[in-house]
PDB file of N, CA and C in Angstrom:
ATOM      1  N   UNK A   1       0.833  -1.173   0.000  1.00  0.00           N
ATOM      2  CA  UNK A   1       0.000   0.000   0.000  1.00  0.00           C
ATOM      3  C   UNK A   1       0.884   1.245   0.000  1.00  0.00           C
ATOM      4  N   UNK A   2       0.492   2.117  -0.892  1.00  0.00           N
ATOM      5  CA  UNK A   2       1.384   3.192  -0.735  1.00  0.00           C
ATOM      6  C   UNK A   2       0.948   4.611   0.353  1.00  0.00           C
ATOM      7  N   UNK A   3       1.900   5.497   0.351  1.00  0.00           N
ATOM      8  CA  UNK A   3       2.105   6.191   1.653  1.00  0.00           C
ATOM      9  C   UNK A   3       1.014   7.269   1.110  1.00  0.00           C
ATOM     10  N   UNK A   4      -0.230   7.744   1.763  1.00  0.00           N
ATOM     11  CA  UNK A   4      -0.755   8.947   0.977  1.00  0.00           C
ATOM     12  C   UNK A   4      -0.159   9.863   0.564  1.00  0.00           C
ATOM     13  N   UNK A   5      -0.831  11.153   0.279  1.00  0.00           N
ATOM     14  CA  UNK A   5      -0.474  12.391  -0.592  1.00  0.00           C
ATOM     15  C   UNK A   5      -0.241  13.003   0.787  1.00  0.00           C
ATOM     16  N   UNK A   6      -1.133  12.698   1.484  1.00  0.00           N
ATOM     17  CA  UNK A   6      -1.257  14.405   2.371  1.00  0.00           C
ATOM     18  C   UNK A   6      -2.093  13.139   3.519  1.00  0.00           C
ATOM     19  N   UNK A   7      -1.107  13.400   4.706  1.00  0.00           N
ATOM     20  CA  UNK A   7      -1.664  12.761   5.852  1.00  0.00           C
ATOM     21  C   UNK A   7      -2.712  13.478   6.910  1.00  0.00           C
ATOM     22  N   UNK A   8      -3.847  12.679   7.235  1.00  0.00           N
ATOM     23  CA  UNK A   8      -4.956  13.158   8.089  1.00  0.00           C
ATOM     24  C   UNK A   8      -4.408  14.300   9.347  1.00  0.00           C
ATOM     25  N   UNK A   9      -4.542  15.435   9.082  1.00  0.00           N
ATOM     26  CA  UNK A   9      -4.159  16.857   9.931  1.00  0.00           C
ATOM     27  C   UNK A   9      -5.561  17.125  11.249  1.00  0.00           C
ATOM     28  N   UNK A  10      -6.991  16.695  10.537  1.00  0.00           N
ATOM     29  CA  UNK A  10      -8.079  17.196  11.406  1.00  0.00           C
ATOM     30  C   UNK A  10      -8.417  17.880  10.967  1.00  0.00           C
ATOM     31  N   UNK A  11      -8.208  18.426   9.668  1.00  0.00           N
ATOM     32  CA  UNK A  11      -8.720  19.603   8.549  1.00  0.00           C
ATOM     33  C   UNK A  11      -9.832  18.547   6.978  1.00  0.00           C
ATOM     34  N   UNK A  12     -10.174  17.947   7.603  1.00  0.00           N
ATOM     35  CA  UNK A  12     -10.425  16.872   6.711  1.00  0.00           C
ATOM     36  C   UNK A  12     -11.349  17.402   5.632  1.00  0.00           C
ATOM     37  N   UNK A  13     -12.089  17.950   5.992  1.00  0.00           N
ATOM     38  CA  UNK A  13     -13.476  19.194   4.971  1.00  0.00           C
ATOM     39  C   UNK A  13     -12.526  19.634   4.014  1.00  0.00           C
ATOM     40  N   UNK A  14     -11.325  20.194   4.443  1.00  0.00           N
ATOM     41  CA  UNK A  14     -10.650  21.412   3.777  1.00  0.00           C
ATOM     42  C   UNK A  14      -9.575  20.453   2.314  1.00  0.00           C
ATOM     43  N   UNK A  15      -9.285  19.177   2.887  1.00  0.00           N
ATOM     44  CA  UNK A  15      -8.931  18.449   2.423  1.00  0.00           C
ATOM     45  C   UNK A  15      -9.701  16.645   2.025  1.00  0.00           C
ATOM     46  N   UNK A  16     -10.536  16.889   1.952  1.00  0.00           N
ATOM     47  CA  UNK A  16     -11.406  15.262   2.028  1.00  0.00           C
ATOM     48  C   UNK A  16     -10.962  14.632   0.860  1.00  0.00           C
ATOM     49  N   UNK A  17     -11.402  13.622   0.539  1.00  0.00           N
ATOM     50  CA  UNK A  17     -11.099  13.043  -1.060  1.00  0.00           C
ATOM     51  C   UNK A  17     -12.609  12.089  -0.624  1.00  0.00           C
ATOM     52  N   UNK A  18     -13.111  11.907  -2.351  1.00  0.00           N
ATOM     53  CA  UNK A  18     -14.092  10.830  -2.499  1.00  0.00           C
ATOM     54  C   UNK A  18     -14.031   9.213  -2.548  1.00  0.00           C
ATOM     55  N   UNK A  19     -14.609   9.074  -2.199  1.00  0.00           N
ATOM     56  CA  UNK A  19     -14.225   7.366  -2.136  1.00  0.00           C
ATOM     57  C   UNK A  19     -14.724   6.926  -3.773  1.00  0.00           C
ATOM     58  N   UNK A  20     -12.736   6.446  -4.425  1.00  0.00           N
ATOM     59  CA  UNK A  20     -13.535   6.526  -5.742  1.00  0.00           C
ATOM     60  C   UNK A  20     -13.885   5.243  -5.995  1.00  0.00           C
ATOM     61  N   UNK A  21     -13.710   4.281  -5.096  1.00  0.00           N
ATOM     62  CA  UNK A  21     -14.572   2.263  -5.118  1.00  0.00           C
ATOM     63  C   UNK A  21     -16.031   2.900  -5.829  1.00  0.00           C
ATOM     64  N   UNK A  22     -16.524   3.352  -4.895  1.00  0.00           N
ATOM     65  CA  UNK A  22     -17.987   3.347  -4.445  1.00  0.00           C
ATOM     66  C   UNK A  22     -18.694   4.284  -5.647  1.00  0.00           C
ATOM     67  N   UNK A  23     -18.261   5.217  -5.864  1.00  0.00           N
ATOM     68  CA  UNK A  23     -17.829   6.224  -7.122  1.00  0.00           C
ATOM     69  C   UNK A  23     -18.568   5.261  -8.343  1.00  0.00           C
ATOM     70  N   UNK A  24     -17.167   4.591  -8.536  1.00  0.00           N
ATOM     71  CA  UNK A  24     -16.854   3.744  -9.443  1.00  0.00           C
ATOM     72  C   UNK A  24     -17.791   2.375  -9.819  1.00  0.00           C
ATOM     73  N   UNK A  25     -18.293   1.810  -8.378  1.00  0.00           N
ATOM     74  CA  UNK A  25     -19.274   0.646  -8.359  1.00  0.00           C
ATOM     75  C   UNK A  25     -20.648   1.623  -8.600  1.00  0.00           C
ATOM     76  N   UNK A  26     -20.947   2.514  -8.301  1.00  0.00           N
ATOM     77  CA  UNK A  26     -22.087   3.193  -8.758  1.00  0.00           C
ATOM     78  C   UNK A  26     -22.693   3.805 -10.314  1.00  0.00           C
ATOM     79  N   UNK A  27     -21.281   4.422 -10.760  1.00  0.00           N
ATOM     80  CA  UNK A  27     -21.648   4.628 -11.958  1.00  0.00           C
ATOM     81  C   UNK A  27     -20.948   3.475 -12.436  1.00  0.00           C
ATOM     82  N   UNK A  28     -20.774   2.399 -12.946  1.00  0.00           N
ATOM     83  CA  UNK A  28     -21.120   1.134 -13.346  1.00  0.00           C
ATOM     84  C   UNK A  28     -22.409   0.204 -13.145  1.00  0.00           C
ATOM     85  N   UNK A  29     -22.714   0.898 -12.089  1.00  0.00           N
ATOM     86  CA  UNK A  29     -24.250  -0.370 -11.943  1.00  0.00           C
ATOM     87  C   UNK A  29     -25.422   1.144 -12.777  1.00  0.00           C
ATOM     88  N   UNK A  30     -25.302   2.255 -12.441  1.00  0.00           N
ATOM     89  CA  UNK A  30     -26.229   2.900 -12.831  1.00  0.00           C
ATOM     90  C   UNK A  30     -26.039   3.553 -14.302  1.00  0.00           C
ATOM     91  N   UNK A  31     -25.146   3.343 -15.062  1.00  0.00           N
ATOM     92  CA  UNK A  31     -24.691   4.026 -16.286  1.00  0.00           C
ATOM     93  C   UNK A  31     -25.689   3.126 -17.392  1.00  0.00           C
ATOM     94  N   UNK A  32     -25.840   1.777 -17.328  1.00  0.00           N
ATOM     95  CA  UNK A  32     -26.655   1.144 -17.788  1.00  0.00           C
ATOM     96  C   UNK A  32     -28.013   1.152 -17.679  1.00  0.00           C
ATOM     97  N   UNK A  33     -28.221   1.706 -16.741  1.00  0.00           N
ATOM     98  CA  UNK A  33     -29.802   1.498 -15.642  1.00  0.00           C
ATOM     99  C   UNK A  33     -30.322   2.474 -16.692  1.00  0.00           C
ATOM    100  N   UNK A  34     -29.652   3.679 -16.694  1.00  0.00           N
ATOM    101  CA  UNK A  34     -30.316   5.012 -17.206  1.00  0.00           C
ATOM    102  C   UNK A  34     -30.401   5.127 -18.565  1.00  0.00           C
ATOM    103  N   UNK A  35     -29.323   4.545 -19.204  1.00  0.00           N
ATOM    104  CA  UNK A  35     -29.535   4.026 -21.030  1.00  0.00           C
ATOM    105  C   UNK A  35     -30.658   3.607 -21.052  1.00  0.00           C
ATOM    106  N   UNK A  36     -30.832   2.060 -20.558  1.00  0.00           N
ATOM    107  CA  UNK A  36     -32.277   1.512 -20.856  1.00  0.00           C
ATOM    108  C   UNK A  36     -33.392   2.204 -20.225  1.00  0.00           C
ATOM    109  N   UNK A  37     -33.497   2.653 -19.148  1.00  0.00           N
ATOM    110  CA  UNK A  37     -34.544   3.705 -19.047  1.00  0.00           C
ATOM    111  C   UNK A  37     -34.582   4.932 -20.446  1.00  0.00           C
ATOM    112  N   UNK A  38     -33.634   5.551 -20.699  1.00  0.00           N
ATOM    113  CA  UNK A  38     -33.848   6.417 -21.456  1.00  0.00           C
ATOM    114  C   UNK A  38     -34.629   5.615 -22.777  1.00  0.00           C
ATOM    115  N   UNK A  39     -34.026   4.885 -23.275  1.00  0.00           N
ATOM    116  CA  UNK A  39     -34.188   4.239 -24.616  1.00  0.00           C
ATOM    117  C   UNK A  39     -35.555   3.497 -24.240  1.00  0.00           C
ATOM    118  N   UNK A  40     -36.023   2.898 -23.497  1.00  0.00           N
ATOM    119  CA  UNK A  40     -37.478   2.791 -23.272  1.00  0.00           C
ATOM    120  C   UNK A  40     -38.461   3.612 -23.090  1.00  0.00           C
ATOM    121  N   UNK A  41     -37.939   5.150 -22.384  1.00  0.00           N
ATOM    122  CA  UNK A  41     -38.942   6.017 -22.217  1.00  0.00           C
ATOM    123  C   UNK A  41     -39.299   6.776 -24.009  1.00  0.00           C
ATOM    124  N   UNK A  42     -38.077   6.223 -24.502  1.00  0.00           N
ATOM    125  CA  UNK A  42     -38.344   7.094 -25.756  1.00  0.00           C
ATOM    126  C   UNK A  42     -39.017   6.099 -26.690  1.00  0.00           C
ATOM    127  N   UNK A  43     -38.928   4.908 -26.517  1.00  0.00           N
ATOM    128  CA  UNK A  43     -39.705   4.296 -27.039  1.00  0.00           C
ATOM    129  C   UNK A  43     -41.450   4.418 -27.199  1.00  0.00           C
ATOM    130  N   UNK A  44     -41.333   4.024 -25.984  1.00  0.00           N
ATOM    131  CA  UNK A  44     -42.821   4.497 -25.339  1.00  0.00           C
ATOM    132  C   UNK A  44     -43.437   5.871 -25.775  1.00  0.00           C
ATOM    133  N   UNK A  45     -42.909   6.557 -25.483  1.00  0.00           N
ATOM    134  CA  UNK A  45     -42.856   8.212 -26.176  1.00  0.00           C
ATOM    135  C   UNK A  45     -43.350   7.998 -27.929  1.00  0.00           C
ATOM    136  N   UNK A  46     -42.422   7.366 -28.449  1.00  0.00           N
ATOM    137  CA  UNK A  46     -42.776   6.788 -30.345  1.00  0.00           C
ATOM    138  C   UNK A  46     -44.355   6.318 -30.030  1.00  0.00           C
ATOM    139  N   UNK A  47     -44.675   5.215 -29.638  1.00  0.00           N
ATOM    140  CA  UNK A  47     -45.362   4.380 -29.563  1.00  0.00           C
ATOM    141  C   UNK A  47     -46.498   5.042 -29.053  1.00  0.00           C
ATOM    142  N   UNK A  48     -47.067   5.881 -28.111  1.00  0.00           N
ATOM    143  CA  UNK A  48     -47.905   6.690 -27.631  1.00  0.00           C
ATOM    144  C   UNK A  48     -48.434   7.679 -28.446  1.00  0.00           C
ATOM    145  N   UNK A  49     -50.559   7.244 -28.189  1.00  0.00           N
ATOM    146  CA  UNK A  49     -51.168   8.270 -29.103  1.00  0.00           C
ATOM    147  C   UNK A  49     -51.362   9.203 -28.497  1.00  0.00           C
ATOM    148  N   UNK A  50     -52.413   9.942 -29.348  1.00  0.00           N
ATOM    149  CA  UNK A  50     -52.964  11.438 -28.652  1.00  0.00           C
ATOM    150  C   UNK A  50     -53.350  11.318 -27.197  1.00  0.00           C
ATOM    151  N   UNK A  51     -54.091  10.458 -27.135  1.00  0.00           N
ATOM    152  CA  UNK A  51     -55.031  10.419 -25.733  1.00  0.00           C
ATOM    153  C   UNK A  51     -54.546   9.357 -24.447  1.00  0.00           C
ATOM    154  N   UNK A  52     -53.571   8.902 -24.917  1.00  0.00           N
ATOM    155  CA  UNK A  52     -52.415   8.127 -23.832  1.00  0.00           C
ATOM    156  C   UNK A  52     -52.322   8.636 -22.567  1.00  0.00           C
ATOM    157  N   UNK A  53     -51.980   7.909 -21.447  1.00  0.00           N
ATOM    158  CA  UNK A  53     -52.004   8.408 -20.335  1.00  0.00           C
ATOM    159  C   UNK A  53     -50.634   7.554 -19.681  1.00  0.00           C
ATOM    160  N   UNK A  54     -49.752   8.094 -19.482  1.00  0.00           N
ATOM    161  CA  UNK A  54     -48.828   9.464 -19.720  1.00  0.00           C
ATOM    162  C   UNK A  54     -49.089   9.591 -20.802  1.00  0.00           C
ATOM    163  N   UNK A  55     -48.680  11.303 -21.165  1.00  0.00           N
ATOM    164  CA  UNK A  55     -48.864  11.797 -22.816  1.00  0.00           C
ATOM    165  C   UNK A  55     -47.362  11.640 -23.041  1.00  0.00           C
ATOM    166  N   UNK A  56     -47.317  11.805 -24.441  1.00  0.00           N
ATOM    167  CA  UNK A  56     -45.878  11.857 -25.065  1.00  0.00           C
ATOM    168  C   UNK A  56     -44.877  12.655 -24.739  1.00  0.00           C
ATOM    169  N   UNK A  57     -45.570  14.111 -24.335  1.00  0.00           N
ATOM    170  CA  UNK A  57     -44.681  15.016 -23.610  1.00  0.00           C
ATOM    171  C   UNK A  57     -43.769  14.854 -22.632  1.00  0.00           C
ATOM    172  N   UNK A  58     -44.432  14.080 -21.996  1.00  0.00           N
ATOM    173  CA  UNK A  58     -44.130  13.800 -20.168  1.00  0.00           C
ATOM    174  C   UNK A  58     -43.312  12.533 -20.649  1.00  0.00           C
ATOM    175  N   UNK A  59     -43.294  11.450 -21.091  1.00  0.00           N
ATOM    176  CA  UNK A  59     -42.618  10.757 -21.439  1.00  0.00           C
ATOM    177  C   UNK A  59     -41.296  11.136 -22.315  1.00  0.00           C
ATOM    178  N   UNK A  60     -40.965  12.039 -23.055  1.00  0.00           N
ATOM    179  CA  UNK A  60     -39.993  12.869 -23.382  1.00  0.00           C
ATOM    180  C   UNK A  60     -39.249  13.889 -22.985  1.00  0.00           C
ATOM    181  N   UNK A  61     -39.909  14.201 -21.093  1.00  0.00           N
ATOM    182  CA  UNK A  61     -39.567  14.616 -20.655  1.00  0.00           C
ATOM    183  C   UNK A  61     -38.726  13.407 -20.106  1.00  0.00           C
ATOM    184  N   UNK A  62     -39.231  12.324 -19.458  1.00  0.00           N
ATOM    185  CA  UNK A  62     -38.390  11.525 -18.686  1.00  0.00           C
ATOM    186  C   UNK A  62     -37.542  10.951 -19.457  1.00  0.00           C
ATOM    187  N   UNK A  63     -37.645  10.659 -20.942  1.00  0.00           N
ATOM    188  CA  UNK A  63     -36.297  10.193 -21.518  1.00  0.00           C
ATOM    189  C   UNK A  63     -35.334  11.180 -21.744  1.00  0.00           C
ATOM    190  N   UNK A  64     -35.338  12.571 -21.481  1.00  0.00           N
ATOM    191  CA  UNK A  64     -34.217  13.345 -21.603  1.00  0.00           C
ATOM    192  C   UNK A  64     -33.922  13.593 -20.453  1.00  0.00           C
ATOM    193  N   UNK A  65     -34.652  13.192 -18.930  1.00  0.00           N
ATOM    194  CA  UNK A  65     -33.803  13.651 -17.954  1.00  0.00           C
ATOM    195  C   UNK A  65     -33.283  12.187 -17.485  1.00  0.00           C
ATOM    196  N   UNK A  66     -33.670  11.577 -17.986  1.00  0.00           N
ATOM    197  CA  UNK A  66     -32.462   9.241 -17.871  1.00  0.00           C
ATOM    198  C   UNK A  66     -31.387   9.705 -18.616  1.00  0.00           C
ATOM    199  N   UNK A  67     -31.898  10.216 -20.251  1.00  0.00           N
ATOM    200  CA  UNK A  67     -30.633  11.128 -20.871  1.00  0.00           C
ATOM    201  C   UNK A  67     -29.659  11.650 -20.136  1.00  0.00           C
ATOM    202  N   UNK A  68     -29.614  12.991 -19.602  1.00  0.00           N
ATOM    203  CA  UNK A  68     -29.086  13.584 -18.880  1.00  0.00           C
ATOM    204  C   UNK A  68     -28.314  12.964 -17.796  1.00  0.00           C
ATOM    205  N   UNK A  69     -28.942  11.681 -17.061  1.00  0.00           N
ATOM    206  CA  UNK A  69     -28.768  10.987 -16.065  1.00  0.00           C
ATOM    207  C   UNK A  69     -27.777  10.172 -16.288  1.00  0.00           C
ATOM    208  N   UNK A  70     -27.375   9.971 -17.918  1.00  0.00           N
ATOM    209  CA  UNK A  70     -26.531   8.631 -18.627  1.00  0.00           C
ATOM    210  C   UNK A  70     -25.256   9.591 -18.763  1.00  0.00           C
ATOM    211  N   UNK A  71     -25.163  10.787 -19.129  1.00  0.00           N
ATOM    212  CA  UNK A  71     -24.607  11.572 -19.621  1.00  0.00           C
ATOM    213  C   UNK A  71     -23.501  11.740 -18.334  1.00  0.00           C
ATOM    214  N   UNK A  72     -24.334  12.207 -17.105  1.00  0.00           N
ATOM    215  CA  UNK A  72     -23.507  12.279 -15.935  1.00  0.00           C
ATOM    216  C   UNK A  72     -23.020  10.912 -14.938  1.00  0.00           C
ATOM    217  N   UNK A  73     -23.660   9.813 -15.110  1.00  0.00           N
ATOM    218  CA  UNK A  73     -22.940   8.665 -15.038  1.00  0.00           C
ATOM    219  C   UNK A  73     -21.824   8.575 -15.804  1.00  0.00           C
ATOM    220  N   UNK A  74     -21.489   9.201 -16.902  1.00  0.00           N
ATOM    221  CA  UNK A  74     -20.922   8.206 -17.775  1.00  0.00           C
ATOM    222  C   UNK A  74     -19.656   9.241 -18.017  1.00  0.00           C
ATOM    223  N   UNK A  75     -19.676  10.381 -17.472  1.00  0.00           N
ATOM    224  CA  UNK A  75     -18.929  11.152 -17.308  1.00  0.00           C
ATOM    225  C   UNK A  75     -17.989  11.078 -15.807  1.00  0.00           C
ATOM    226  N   UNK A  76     -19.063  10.489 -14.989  1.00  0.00           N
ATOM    227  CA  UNK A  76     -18.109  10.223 -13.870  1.00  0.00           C
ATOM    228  C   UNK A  76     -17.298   9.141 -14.204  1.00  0.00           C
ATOM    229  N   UNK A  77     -17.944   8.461 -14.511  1.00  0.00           N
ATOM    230  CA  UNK A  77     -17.083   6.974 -14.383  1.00  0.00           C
ATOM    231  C   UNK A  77     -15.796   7.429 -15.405  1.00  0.00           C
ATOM    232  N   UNK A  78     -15.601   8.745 -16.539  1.00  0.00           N
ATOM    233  CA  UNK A  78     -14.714   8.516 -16.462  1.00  0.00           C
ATOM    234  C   UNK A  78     -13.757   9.312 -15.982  1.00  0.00           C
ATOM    235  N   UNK A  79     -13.874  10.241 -15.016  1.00  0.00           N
ATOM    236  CA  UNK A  79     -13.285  11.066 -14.179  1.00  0.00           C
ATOM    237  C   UNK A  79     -12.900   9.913 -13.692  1.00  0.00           C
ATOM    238  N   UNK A  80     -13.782   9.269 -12.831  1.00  0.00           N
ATOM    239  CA  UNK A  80     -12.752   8.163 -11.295  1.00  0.00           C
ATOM    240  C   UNK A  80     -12.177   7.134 -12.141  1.00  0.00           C
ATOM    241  N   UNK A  81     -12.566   6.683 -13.444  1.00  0.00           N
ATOM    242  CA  UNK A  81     -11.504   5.586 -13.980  1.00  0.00           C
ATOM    243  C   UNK A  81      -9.664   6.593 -13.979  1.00  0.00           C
ATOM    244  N   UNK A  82      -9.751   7.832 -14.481  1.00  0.00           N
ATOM    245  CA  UNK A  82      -8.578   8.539 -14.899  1.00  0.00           C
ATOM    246  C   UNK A  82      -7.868   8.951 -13.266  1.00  0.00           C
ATOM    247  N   UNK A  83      -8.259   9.567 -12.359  1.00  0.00           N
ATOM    248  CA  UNK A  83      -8.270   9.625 -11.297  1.00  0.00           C
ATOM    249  C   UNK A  83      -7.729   8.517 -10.722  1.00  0.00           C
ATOM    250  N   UNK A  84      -8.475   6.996 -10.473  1.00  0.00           N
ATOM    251  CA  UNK A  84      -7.370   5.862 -10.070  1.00  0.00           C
ATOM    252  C   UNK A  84      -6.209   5.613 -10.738  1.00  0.00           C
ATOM    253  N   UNK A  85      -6.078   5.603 -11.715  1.00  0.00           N
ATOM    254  CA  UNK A  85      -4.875   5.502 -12.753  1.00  0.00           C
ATOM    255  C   UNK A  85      -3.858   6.149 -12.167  1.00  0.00           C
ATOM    256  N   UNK A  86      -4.266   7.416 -11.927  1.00  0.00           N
ATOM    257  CA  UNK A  86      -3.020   8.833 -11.550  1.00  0.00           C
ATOM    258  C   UNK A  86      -2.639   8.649  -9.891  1.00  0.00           C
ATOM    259  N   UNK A  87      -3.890   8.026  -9.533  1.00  0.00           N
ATOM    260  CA  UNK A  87      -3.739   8.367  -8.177  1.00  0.00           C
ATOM    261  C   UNK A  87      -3.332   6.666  -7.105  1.00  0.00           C
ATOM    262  N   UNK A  88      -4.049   5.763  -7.521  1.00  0.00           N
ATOM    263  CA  UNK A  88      -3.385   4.664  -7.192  1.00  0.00           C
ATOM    264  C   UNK A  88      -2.889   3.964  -7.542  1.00  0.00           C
TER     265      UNK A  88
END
């Protein structure tokens, strides 16, 4: 195990680091979750008539915010993949 960067002072706020395991096991289990949500809500969204209940709107709302949701999974994961590399 190597020696940290910067040893625990009691200033820990000022200096914290993220736990990038957990980081990392998260956006891996959820980076997928939110694709297929997205890509189903937009499906559904295609597939939905006038008088549907949800309307198409609202369903295109939720596939662009799973969108959005894939976007920032998938951006973390690769911050903490580059981050372990450098850092452990």
């Amino acid at each position: 195990m190597r020696t940290p960067r910067y040893w625990r002072s009691g200033t820990e706020p000022a200096t914290a680091r993220s736990d990038l395991k957990l980081r990392f096991l998260l956006s891996v289990l959820f980076l997928p979750v939110f694709a297929l949500m997205t890509a189903g809500f937009a499906v559904w969204a295609a597939r939905s008539g006038g008088t549907d209940v949800p309307s198409s709107g609202t369903l295109v709302v939720f596939a662009v915010c799973c969108g959005v949701l894939t976007l920032l999974a998938a951006a973390d994961l690769w911050v903490v993949v580059r981050r372990r590399r450098t850092e452990l």
